[in-house]
N, C-alpha and C. Protein backbone atom coordinates (compact mmCIF):
# COMPACT_ATOMS: atom_id res chain seq x y z
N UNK A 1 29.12 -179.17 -95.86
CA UNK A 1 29.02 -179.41 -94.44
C UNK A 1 27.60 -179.18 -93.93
N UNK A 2 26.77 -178.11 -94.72
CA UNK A 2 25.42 -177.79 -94.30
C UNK A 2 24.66 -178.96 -94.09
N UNK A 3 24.92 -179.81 -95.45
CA UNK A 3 24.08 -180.85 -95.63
C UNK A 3 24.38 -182.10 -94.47
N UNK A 4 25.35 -182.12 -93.87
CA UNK A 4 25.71 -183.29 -93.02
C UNK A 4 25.41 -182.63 -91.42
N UNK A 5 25.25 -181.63 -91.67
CA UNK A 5 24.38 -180.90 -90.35
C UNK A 5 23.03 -181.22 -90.20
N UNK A 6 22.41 -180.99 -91.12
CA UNK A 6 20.86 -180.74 -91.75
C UNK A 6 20.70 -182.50 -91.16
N UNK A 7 21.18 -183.71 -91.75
CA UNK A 7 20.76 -185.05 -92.11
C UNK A 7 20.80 -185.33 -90.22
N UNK A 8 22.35 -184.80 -89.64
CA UNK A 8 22.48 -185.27 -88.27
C UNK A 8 20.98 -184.21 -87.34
N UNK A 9 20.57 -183.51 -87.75
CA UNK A 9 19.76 -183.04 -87.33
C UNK A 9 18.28 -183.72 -87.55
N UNK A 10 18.03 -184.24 -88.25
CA UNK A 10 17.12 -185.00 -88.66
C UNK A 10 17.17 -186.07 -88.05
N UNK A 11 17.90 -186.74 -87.97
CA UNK A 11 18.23 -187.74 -86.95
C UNK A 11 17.96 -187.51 -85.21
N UNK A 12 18.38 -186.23 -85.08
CA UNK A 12 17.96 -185.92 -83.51
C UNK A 12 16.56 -185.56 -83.34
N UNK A 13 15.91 -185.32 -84.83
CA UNK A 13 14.81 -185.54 -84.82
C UNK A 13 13.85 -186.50 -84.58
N UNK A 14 14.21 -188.17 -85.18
CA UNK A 14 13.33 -188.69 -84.44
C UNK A 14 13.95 -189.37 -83.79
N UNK A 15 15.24 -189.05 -83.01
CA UNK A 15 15.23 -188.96 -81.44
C UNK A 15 14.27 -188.46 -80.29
N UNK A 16 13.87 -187.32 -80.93
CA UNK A 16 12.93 -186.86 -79.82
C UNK A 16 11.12 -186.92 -80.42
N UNK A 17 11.23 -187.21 -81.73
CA UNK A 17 9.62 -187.68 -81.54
C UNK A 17 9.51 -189.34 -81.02
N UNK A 18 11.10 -190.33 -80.80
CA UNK A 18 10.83 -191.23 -80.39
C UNK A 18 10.54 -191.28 -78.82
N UNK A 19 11.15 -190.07 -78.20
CA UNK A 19 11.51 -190.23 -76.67
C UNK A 19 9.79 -189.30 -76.50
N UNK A 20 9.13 -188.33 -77.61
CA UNK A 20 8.17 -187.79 -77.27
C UNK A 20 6.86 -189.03 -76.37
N UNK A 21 7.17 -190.10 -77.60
CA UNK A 21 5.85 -191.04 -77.49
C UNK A 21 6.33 -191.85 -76.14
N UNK A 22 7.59 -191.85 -75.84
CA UNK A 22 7.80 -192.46 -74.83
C UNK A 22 7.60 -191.91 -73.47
N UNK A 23 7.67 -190.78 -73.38
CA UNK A 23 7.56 -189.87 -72.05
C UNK A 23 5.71 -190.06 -72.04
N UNK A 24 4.96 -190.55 -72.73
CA UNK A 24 4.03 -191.47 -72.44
C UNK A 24 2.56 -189.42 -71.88
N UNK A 25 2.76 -188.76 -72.67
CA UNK A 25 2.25 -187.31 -72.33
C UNK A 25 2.95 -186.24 -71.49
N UNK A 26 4.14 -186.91 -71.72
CA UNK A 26 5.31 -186.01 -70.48
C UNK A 26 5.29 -185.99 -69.02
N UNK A 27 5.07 -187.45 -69.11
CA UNK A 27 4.50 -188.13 -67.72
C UNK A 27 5.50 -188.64 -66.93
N UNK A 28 6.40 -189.14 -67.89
CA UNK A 28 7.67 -189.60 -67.34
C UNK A 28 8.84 -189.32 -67.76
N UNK A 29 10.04 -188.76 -66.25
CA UNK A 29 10.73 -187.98 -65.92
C UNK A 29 11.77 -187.91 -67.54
N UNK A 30 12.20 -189.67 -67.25
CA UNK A 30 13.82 -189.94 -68.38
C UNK A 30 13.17 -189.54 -69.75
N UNK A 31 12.40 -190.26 -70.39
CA UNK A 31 12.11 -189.78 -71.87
C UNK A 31 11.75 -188.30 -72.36
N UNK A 32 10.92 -187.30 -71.35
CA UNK A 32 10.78 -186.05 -71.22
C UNK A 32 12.30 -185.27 -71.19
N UNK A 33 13.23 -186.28 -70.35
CA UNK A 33 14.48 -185.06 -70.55
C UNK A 33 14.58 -185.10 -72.21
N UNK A 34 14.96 -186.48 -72.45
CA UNK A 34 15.83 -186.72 -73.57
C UNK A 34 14.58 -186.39 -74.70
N UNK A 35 13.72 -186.26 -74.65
CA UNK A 35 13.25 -185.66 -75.65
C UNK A 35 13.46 -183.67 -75.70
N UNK A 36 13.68 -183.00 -74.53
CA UNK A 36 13.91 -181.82 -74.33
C UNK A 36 15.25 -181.96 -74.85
N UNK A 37 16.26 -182.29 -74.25
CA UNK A 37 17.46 -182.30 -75.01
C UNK A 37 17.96 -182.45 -76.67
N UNK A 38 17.06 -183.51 -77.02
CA UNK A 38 17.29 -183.45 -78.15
C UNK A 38 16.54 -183.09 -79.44
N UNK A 39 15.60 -182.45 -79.06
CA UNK A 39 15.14 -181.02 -79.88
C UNK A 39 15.64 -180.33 -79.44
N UNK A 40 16.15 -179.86 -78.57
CA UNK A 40 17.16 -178.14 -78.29
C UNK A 40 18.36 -178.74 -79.56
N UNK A 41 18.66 -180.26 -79.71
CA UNK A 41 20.25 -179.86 -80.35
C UNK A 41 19.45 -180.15 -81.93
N UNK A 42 18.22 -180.70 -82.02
CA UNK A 42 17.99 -180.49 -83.89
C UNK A 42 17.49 -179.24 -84.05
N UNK A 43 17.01 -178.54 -83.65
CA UNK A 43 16.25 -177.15 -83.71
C UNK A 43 17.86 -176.45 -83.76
N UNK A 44 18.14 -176.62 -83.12
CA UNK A 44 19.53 -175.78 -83.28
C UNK A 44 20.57 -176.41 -84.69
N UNK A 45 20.73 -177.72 -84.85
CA UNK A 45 21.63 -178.06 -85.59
C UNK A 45 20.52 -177.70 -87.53
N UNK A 46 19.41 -177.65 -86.89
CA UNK A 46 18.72 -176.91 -88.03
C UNK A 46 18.81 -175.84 -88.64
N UNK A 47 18.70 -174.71 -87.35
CA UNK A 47 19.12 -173.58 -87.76
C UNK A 47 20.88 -173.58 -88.13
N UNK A 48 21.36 -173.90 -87.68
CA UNK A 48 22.46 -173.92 -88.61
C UNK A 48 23.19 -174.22 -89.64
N UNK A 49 22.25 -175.49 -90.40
CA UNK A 49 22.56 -175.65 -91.68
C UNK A 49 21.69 -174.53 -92.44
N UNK A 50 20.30 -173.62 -91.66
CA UNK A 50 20.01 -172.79 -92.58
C UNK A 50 20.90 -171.47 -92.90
N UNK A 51 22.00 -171.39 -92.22
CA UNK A 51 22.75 -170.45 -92.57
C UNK A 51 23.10 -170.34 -94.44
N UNK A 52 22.98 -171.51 -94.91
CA UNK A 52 23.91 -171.86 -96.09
C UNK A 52 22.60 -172.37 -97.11
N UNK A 53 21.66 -172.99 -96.18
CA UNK A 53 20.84 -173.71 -97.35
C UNK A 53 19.37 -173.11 -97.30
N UNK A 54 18.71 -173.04 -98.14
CA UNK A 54 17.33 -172.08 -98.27
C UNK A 54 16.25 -172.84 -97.32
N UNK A 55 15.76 -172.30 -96.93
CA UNK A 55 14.65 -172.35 -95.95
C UNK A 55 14.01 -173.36 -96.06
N UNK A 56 13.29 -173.37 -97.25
CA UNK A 56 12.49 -174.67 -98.09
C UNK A 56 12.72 -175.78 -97.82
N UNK A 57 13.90 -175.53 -98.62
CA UNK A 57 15.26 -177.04 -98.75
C UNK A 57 15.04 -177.61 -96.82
N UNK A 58 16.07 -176.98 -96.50
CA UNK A 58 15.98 -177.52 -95.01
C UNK A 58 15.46 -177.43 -94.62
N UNK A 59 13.63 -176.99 -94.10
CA UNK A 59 13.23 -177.31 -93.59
C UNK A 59 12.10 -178.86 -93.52
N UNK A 60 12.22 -179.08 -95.53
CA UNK A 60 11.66 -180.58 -95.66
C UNK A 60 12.41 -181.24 -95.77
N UNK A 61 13.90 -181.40 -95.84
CA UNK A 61 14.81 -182.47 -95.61
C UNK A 61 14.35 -182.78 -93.88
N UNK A 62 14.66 -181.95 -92.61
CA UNK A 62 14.57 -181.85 -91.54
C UNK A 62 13.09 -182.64 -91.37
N UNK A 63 12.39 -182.24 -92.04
CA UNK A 63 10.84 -182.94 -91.56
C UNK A 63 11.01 -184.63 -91.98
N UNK A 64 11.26 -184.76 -93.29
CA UNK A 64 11.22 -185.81 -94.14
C UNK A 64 12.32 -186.87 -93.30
N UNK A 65 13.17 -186.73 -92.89
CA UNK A 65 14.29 -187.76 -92.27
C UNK A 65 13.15 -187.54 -91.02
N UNK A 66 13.29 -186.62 -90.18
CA UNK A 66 12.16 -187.00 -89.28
C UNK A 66 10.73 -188.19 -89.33
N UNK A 67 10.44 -187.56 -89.90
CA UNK A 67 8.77 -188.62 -90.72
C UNK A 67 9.15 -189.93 -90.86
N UNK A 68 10.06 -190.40 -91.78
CA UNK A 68 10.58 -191.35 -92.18
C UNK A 68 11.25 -192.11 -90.99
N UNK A 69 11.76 -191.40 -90.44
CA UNK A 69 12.85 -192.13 -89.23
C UNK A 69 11.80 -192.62 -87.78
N UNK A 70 10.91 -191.83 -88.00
CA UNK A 70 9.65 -192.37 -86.77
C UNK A 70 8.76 -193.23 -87.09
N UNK A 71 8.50 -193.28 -88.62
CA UNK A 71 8.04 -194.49 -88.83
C UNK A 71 8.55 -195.96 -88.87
N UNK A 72 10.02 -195.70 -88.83
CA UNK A 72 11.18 -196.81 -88.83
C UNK A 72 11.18 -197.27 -87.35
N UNK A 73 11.14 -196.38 -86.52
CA UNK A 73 11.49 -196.63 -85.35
C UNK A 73 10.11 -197.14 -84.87
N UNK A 74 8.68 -196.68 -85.05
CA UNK A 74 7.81 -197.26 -84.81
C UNK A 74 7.45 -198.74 -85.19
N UNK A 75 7.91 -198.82 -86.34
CA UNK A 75 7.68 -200.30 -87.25
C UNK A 75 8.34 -200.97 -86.22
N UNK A 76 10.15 -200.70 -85.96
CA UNK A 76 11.06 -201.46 -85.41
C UNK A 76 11.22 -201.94 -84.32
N UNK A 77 10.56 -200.87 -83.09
CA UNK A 77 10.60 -201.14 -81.75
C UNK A 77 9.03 -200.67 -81.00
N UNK A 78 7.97 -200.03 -81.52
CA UNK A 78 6.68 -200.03 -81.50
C UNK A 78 5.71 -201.38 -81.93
N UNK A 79 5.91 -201.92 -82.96
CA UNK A 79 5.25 -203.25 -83.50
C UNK A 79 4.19 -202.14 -83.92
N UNK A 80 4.35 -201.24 -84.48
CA UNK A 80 3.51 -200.45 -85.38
C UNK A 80 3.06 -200.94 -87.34
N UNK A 81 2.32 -201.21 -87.63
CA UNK A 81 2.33 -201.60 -88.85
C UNK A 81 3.05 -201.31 -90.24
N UNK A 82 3.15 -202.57 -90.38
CA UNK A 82 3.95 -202.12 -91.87
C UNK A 82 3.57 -202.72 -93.01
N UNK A 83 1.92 -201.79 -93.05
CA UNK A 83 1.58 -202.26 -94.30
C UNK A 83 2.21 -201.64 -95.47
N UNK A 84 1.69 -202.13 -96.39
CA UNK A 84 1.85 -201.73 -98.19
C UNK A 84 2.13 -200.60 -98.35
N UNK A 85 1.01 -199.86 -97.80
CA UNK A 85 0.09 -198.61 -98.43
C UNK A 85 1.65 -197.84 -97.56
N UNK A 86 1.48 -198.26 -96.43
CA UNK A 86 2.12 -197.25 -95.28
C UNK A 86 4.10 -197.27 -95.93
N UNK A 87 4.49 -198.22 -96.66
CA UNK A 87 5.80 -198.39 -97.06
C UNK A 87 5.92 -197.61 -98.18
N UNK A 88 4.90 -197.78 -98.81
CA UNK A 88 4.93 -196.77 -100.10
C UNK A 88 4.84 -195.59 -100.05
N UNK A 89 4.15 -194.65 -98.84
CA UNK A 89 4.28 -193.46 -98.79
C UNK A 89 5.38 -193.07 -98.62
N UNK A 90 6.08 -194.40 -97.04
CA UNK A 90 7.50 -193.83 -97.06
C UNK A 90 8.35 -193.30 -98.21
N UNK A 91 8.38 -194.67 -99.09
CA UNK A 91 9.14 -194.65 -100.46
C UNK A 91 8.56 -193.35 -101.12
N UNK A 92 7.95 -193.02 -101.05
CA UNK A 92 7.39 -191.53 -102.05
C UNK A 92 8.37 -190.29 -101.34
N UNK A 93 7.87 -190.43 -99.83
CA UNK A 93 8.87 -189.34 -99.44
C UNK A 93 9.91 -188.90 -99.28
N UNK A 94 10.65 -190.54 -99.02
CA UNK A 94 12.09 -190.38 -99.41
C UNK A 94 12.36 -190.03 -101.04
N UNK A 95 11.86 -190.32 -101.95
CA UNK A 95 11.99 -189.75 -103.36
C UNK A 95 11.88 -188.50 -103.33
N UNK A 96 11.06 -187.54 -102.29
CA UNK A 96 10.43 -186.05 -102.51
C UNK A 96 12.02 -185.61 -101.93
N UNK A 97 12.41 -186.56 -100.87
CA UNK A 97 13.49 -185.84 -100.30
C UNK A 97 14.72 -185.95 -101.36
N UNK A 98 14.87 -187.08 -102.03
CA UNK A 98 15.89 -187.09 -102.80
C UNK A 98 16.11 -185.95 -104.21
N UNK A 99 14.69 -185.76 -104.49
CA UNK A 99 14.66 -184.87 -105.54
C UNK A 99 14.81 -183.51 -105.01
N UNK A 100 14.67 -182.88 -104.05
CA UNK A 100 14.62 -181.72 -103.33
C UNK A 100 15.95 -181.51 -103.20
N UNK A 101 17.01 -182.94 -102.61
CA UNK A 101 18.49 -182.56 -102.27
C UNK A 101 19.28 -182.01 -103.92
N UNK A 102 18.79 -182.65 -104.64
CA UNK A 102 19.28 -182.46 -106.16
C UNK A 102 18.82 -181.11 -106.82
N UNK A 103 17.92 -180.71 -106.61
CA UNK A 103 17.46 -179.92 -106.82
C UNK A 103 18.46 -178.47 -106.27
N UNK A 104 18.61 -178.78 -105.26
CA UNK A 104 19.16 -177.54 -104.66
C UNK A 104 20.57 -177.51 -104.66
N UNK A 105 21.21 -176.53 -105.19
CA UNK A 105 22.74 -176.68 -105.47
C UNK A 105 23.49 -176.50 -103.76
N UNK A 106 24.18 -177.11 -104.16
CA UNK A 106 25.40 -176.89 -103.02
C UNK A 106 25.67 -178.32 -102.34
């Protein structure tokens, strides 16, 4: 269950680095909430998969779905680039993340 905490948390992660870039320096009202809101619930849904899973572990799964998921969302609805170089890092980090989940029992 840790782990399906940890991933939905990551996800509310770049929820709010998406709503960060959108509140445009915390300039504007709607994206500033929803970026406040939803780091209060990954910071929290973080700490609670660390109850079960080591520090390490969750805290670069939590970054890595983050990272990854803002660059998705930038590519997707930013018109942010998607070069070569920039796909392949992705692909590296999702591998760092995949080997890290295996790595760690439970």
């Amino acid at each position: 269950m840790a782990w399906v905490i940890l991933v939905v948390a990551g996800l509310f992660e770049v929820a709010w680095a998406f709503a960060l870039k959108q509140s445009h320096g915390f300039s504007r009202l709607g994206p500033t909430v929803i970026f406040i809101v939803t780091m209060t619930i990954s910071v929290a849904l973080l700490a609670w998969a660390m109850r079960s899973l080591p520090l390490g572990t969750a805290y670069v799964i939590w970054t890595g779905i983050g990272a990854v998921g803002a660059f998705l969302a930038g590519i997707l609805f930013l018109g942010e680039s998607a070069s070569m170089m920039r796909i392949i890092a992705a692909i590296l980090i999702i591998a760092g993340l995949g080997l890290m989940r295996f790595a760690t029992p439970g």
